[in-house]
C-alpha atoms as a PDB file:
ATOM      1  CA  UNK A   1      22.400  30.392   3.147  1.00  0.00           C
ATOM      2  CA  UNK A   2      18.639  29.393   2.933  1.00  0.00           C
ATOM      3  CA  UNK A   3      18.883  26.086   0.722  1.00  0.00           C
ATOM      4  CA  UNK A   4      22.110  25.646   4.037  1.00  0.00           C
ATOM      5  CA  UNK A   5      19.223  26.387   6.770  1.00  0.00           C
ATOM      6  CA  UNK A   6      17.398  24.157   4.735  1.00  0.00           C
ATOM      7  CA  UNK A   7      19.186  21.157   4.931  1.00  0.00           C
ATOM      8  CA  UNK A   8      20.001  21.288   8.362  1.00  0.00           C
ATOM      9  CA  UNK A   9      16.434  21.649   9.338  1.00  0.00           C
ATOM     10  CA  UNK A  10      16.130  18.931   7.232  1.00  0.00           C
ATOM     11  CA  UNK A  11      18.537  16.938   8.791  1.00  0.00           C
ATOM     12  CA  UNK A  12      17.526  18.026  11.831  1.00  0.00           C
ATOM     13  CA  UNK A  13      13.589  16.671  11.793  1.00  0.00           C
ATOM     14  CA  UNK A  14      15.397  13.238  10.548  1.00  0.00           C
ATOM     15  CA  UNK A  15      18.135  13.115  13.083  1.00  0.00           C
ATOM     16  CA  UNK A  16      14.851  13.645  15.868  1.00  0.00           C
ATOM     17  CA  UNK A  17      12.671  11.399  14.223  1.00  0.00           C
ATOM     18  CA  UNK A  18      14.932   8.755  14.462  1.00  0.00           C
ATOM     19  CA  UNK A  19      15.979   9.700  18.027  1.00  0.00           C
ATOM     20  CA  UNK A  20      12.287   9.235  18.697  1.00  0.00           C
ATOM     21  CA  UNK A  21      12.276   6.092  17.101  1.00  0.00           C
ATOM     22  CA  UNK A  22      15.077   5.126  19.239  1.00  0.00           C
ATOM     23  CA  UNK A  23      12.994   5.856  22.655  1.00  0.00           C
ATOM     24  CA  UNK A  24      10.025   3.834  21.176  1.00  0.00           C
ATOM     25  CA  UNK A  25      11.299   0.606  20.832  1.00  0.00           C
ATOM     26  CA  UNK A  26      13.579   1.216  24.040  1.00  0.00           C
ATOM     27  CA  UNK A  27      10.218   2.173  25.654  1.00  0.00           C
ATOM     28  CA  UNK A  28       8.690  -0.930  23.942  1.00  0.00           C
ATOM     29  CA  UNK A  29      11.500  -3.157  25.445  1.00  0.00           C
ATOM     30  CA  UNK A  30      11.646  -1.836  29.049  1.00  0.00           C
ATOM     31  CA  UNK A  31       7.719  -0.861  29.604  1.00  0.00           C
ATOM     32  CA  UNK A  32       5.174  -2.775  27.280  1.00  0.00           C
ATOM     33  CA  UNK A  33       1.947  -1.070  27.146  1.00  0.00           C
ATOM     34  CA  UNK A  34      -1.381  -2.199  28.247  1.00  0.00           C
ATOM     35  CA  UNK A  35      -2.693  -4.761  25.621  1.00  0.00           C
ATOM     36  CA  UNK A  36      -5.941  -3.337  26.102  1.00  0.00           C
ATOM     37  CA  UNK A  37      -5.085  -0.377  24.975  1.00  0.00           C
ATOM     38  CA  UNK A  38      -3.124  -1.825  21.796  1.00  0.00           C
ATOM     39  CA  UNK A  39      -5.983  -3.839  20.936  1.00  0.00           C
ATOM     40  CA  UNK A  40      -8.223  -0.340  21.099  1.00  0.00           C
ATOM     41  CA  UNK A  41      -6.315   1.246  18.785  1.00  0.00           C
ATOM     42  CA  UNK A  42      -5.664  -1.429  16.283  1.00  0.00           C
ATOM     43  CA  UNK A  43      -9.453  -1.927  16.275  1.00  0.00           C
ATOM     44  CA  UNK A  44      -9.682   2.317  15.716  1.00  0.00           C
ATOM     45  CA  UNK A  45      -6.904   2.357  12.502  1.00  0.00           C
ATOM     46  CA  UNK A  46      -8.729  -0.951  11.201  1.00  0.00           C
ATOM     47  CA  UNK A  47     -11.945   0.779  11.001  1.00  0.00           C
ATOM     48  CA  UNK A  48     -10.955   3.747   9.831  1.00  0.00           C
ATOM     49  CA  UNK A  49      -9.452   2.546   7.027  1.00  0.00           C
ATOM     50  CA  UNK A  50     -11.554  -0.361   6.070  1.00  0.00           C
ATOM     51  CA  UNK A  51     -14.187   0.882   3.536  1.00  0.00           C
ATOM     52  CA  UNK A  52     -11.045   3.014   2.070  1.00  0.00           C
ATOM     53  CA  UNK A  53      -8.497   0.715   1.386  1.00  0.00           C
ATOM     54  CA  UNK A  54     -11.015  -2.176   0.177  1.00  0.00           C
ATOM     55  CA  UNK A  55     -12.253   0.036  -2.278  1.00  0.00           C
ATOM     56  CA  UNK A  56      -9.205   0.763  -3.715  1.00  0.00           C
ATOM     57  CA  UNK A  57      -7.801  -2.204  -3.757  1.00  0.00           C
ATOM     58  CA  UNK A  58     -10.643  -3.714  -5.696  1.00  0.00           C
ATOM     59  CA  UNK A  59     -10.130  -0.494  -8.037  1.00  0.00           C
ATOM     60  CA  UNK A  60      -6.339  -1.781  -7.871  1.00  0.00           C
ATOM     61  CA  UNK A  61      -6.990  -5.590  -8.917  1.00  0.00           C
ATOM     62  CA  UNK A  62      -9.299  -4.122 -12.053  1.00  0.00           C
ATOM     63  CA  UNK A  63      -6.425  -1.969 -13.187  1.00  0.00           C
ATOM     64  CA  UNK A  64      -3.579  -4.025 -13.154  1.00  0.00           C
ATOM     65  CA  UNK A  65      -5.253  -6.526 -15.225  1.00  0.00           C
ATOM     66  CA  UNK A  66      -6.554  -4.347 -17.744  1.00  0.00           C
ATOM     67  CA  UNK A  67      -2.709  -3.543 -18.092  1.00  0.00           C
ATOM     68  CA  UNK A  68      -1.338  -6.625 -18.096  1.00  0.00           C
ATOM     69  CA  UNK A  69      -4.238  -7.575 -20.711  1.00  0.00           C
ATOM     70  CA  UNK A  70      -3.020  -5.169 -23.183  1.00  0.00           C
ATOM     71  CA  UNK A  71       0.341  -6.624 -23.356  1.00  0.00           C
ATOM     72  CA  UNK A  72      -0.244 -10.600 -22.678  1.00  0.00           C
ATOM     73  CA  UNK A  73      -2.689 -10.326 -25.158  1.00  0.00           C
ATOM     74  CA  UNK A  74      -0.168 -10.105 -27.866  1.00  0.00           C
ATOM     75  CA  UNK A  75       1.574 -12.977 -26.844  1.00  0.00           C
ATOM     76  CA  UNK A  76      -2.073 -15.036 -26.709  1.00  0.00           C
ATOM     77  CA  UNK A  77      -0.855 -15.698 -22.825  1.00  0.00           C
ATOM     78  CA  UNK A  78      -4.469 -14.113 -21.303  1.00  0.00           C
ATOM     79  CA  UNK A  79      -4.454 -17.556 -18.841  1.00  0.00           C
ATOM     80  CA  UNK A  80      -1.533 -16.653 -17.319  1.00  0.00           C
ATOM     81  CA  UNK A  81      -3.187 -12.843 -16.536  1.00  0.00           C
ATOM     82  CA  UNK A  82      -4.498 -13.596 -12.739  1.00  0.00           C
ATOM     83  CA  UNK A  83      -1.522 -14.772 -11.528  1.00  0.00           C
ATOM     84  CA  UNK A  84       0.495 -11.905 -12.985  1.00  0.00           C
ATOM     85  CA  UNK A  85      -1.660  -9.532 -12.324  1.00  0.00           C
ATOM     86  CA  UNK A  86      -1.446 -10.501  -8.583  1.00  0.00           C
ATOM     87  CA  UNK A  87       1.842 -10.436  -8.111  1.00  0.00           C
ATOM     88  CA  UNK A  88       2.665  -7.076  -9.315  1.00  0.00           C
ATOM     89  CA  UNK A  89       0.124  -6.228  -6.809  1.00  0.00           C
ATOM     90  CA  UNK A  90       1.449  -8.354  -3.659  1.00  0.00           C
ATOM     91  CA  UNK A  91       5.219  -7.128  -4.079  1.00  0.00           C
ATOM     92  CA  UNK A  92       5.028  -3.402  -5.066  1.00  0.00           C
ATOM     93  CA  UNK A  93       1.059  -1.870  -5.683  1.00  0.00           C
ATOM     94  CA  UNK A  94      -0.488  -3.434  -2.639  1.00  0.00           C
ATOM     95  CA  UNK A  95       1.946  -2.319   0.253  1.00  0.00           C
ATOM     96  CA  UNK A  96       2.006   0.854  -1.449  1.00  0.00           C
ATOM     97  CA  UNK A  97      -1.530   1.400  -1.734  1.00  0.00           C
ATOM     98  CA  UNK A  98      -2.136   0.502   1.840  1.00  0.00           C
ATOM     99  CA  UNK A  99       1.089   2.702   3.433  1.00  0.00           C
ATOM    100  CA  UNK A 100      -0.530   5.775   1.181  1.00  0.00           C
ATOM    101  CA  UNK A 101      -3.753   5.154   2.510  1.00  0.00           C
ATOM    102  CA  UNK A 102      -3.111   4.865   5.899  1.00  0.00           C
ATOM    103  CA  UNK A 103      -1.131   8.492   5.951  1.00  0.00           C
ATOM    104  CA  UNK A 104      -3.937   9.997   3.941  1.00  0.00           C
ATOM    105  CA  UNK A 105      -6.469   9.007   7.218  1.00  0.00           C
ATOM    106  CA  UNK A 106      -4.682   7.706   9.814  1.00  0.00           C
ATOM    107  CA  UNK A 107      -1.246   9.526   9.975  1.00  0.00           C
ATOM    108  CA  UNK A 108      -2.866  12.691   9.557  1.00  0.00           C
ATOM    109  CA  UNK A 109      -5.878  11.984  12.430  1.00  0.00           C
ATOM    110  CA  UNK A 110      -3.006  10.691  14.825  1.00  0.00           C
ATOM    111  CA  UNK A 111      -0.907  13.545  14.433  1.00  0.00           C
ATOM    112  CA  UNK A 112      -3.577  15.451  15.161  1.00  0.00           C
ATOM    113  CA  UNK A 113      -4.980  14.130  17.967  1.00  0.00           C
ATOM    114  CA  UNK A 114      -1.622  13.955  19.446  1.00  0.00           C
ATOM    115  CA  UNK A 115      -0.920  17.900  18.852  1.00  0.00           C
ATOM    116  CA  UNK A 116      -4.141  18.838  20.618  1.00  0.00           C
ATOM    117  CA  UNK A 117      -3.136  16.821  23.520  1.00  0.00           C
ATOM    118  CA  UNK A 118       0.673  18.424  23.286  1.00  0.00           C
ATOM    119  CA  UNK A 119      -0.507  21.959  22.788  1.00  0.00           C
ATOM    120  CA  UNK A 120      -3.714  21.421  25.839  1.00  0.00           C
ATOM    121  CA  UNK A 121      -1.102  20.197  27.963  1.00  0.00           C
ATOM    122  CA  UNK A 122      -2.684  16.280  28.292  1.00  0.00           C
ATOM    123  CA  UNK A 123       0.709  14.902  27.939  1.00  0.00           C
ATOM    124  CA  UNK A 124       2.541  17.161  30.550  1.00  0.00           C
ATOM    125  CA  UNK A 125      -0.233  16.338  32.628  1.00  0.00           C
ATOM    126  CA  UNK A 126       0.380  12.300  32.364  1.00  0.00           C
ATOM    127  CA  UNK A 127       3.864  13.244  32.875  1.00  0.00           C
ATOM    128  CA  UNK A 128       3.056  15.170  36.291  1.00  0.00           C
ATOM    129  CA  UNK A 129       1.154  11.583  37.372  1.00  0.00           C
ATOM    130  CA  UNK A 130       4.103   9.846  37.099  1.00  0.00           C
ATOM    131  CA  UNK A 131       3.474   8.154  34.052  1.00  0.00           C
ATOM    132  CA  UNK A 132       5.648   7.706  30.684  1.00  0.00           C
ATOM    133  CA  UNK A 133       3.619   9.805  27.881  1.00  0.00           C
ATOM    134  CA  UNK A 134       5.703   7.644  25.427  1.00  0.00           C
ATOM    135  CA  UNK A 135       4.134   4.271  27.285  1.00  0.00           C
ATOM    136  CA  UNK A 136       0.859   5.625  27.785  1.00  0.00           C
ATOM    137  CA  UNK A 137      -0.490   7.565  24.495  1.00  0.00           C
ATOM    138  CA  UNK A 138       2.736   6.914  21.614  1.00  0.00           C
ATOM    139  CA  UNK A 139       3.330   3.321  22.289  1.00  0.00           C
ATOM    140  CA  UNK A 140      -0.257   1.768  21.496  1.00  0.00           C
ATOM    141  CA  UNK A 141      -0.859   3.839  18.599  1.00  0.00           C
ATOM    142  CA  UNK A 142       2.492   3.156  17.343  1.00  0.00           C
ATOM    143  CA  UNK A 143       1.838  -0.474  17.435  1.00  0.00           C
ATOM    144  CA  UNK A 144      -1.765   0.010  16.353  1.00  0.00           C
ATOM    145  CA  UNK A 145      -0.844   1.709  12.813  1.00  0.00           C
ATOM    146  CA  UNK A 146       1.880  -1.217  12.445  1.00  0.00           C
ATOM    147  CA  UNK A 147      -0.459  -4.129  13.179  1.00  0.00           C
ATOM    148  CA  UNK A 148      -3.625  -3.015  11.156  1.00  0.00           C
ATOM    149  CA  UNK A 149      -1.253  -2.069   8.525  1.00  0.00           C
ATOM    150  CA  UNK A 150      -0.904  -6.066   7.835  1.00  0.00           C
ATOM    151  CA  UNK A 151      -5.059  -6.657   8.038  1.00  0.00           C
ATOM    152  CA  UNK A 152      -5.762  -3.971   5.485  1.00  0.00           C
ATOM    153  CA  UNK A 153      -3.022  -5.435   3.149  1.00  0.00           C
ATOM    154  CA  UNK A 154      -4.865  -9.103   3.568  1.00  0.00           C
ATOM    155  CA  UNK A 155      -8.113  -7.273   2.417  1.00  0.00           C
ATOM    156  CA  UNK A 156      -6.554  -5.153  -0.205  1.00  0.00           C
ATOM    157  CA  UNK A 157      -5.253  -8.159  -1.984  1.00  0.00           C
ATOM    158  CA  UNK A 158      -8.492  -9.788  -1.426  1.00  0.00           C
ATOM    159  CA  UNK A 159     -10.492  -6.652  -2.995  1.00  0.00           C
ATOM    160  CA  UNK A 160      -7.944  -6.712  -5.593  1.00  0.00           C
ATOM    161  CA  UNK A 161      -8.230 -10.856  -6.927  1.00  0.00           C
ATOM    162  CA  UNK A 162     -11.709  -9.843  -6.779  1.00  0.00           C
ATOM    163  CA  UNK A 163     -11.264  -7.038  -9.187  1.00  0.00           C
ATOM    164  CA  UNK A 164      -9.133  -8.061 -11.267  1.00  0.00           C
ATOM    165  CA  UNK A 165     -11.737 -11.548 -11.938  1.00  0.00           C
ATOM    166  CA  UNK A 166     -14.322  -8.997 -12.665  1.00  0.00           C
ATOM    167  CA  UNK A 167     -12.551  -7.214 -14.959  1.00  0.00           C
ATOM    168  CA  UNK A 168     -10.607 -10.010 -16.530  1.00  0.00           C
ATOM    169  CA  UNK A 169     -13.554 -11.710 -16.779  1.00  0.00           C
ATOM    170  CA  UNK A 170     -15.892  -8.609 -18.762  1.00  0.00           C
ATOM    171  CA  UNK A 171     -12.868  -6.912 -20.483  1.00  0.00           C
ATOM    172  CA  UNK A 172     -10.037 -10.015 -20.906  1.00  0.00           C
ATOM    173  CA  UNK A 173     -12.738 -12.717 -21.834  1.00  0.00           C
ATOM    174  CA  UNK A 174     -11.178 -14.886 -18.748  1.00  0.00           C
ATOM    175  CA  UNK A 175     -13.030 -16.429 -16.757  1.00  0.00           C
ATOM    176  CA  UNK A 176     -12.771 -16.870 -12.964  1.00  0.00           C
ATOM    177  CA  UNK A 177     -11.802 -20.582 -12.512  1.00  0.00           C
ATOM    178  CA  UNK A 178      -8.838 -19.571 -15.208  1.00  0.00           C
ATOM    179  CA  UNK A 179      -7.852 -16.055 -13.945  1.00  0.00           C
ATOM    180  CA  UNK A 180      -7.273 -17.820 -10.038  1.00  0.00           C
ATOM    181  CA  UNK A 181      -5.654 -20.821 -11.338  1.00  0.00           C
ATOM    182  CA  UNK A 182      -2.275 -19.671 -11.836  1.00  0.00           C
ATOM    183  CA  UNK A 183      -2.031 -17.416  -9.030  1.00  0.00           C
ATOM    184  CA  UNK A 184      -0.024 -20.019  -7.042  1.00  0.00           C
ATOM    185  CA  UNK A 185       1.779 -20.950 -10.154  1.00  0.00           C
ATOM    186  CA  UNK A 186       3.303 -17.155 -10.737  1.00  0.00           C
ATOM    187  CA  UNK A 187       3.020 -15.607  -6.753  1.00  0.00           C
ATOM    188  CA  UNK A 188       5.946 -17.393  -5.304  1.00  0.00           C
ATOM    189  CA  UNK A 189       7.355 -16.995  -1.582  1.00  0.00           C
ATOM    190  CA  UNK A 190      10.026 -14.368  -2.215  1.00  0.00           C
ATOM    191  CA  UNK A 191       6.859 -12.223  -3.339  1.00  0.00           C
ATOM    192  CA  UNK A 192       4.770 -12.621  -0.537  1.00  0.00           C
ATOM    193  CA  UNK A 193       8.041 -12.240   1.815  1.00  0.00           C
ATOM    194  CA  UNK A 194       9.162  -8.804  -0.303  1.00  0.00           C
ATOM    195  CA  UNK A 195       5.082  -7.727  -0.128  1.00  0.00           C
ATOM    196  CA  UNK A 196       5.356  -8.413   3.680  1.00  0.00           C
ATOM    197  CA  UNK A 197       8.624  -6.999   4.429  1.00  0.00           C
ATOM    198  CA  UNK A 198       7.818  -3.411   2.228  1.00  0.00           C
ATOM    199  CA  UNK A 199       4.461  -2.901   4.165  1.00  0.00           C
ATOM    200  CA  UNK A 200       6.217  -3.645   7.310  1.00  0.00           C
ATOM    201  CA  UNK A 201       8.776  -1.521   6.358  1.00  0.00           C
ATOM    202  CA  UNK A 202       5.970   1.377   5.257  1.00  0.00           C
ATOM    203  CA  UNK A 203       4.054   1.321   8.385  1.00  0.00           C
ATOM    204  CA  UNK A 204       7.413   1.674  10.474  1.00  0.00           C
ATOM    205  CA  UNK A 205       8.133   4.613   8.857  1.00  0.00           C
ATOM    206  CA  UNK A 206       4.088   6.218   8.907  1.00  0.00           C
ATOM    207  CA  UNK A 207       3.884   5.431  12.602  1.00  0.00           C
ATOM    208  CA  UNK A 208       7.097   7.077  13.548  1.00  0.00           C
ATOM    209  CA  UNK A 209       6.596  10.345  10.988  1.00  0.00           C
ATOM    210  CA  UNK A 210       2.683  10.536  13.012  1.00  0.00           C
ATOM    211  CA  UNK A 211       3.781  10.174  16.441  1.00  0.00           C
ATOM    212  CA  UNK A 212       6.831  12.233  16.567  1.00  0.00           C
ATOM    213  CA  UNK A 213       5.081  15.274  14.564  1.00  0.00           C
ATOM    214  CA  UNK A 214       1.962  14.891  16.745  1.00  0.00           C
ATOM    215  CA  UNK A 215       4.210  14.488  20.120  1.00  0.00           C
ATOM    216  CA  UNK A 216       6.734  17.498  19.106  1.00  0.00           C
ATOM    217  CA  UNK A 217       4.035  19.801  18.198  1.00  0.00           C
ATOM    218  CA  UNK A 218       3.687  23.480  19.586  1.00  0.00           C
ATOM    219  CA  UNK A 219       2.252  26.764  18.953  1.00  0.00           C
ATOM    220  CA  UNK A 220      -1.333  26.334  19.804  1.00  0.00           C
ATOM    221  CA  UNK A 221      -4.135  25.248  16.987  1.00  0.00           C
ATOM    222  CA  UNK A 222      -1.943  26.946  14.429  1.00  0.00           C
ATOM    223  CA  UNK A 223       0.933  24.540  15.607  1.00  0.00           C
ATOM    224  CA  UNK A 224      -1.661  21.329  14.916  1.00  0.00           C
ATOM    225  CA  UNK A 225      -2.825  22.335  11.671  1.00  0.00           C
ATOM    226  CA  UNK A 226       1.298  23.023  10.745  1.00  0.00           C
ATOM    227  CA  UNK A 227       1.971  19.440  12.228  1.00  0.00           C
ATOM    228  CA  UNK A 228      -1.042  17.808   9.943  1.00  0.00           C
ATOM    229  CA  UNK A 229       0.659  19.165   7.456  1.00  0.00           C
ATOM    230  CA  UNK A 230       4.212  18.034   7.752  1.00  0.00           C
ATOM    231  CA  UNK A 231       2.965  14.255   8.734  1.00  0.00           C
ATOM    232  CA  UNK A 232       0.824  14.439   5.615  1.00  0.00           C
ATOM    233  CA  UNK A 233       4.247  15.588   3.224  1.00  0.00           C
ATOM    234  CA  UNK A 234       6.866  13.449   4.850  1.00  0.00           C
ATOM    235  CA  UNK A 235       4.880  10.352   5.217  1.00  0.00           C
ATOM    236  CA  UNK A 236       4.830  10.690   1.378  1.00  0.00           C
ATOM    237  CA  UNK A 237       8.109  11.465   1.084  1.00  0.00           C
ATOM    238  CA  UNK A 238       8.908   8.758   3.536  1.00  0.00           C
ATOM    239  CA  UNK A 239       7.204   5.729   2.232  1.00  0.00           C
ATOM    240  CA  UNK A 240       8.531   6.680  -1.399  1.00  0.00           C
ATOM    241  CA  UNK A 241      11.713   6.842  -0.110  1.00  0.00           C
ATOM    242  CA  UNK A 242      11.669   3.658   1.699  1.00  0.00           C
ATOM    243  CA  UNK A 243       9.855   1.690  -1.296  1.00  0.00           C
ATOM    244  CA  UNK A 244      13.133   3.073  -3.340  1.00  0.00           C
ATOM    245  CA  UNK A 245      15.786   1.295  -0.984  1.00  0.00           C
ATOM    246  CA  UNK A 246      13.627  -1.883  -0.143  1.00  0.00           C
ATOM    247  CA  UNK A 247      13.363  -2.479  -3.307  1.00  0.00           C
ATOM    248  CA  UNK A 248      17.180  -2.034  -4.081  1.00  0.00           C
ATOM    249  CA  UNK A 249      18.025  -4.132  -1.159  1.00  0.00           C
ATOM    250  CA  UNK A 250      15.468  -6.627  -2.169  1.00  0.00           C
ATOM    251  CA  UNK A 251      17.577  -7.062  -5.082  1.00  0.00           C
ATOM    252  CA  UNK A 252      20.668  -7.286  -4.327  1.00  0.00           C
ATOM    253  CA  UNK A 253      19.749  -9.872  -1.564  1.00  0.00           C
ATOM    254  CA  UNK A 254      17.774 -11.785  -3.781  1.00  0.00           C
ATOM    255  CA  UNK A 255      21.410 -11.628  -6.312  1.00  0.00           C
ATOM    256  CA  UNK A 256      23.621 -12.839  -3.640  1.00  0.00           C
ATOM    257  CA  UNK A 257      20.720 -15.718  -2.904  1.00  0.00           C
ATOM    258  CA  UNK A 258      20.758 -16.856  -6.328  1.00  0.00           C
ATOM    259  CA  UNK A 259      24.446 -16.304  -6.643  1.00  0.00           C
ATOM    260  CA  UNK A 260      25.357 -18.944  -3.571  1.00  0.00           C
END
């Protein structure tokens, strides 16, 4: 009976998350939100996460070619390092990284600042002016999280070339001018497209987990603190998830592509 209860709560928090999903992008259709605002909170997310997720991806960059150095080594292919090295980070580590660091900061902060307003009564209160809490507070920073989502990948994978040069250079023996040269050569379109799609893909999911968490919350500060909480697990669970089946799909498109 529990692991039952279980899985229909389960179900249940999916089944309203997507239902809240569904009134988004109807809201998004019908009643576009102020572009100031949109701007605001892309500018807020951006921030946020900037010194974060450059950091790490420079980490990221020095990592993956220390890796890749172990192994190309024995096949005395080290000039061929930068551009491998870079891919596995556009089409898999990057959007990953970024989607992982924007619920660590931002999907937990939204979620919270969303609760407070739920459980202080804000949002009934914009409801009582007439206005569409949905078009007013969830719509912007929906769009926000989705848009700055795609700036932080540009500088992780920026942070990362960077890394992985240093490293390649002090720990590979490669130097710069080498380790960039056959980027272009090994990162072809179909990598940038599947790095693209996945962190679209990744932010879809944080934004919605945030917002509809923060937006269904109740029970007073105990309530926000229970909502930070969830946000924080299924964003994880989420983005895992969702990095499972666009990968599979990613696959089996690229099959069929090849195949005609």
């Amino acid at each position: 009976m529990v692991k039952q209860a279980s899985f229909y709560s389960l179900m249940s928090e999916i089944g309203g998350a997507l239902l809240f999903l569904r009134e988004v992008l109807r809201t998004l259709v019908t009643k576009p939100c102020s572009l100031h605002e949109v701007l605001l909170q892309i500018w807020r997310v951006t921030i946020q996460s900037f010194s974060t997720t450059g950091m790490a991806g420079f980490f990221v960059g020095a990592i993956m070619t220390v890796q890749f150095a172990l192994q190309m080594r024995e096949f005395d292919a080290m000039g061929y390092l930068g551009g491998l090295a870079t891919s596995g980070t556009i089409r898999e580590v990057g959007p990953l990284l970024i989607a992982f660091m924007l619920s660590g900061k931002v999907g937990a902060y939204t979620s919270a600042e969303l609760g407070t307003m739920k459980v202080t009564e804000q949002i009934d209160a914009i409801r009582c002016l007439g206005a569409d809490p949905i078009q007013e507070i969830i719509l912007p920073r929906f769009i926000g999280i989705i848009v700055s989502s795609f700036f932080l990948l540009g500088l992780g994978l920026i942070m990362s070339i960077l890394g992985g040069m240093l490293m390649g250079a002090f720990f590979a023996g490669v130097n710069p001018e080498e380790y960039i040269r056959h980027i272009p050569t090994i990162v072809t379109f179909p990598s940038i497209i599947s790095g693209l799609v996945k962190c679209f893909v990744f932010a879809v999911v944080l934004a919605t987990i945030c917002t509809y968490r923060g937006y269904s919350t109740s029970g007073g500060a105990k309530g926000v603190g229970l909502s930070v909480v969830k946000t924080a697990v299924a964003t994880m669970v989420g983005i895992v998830i969702a990095d499972w089946m666009t990968s599979f799909l990613g696959d089996v498109v690229m099959k069929l592509v090849l195949g005609a």
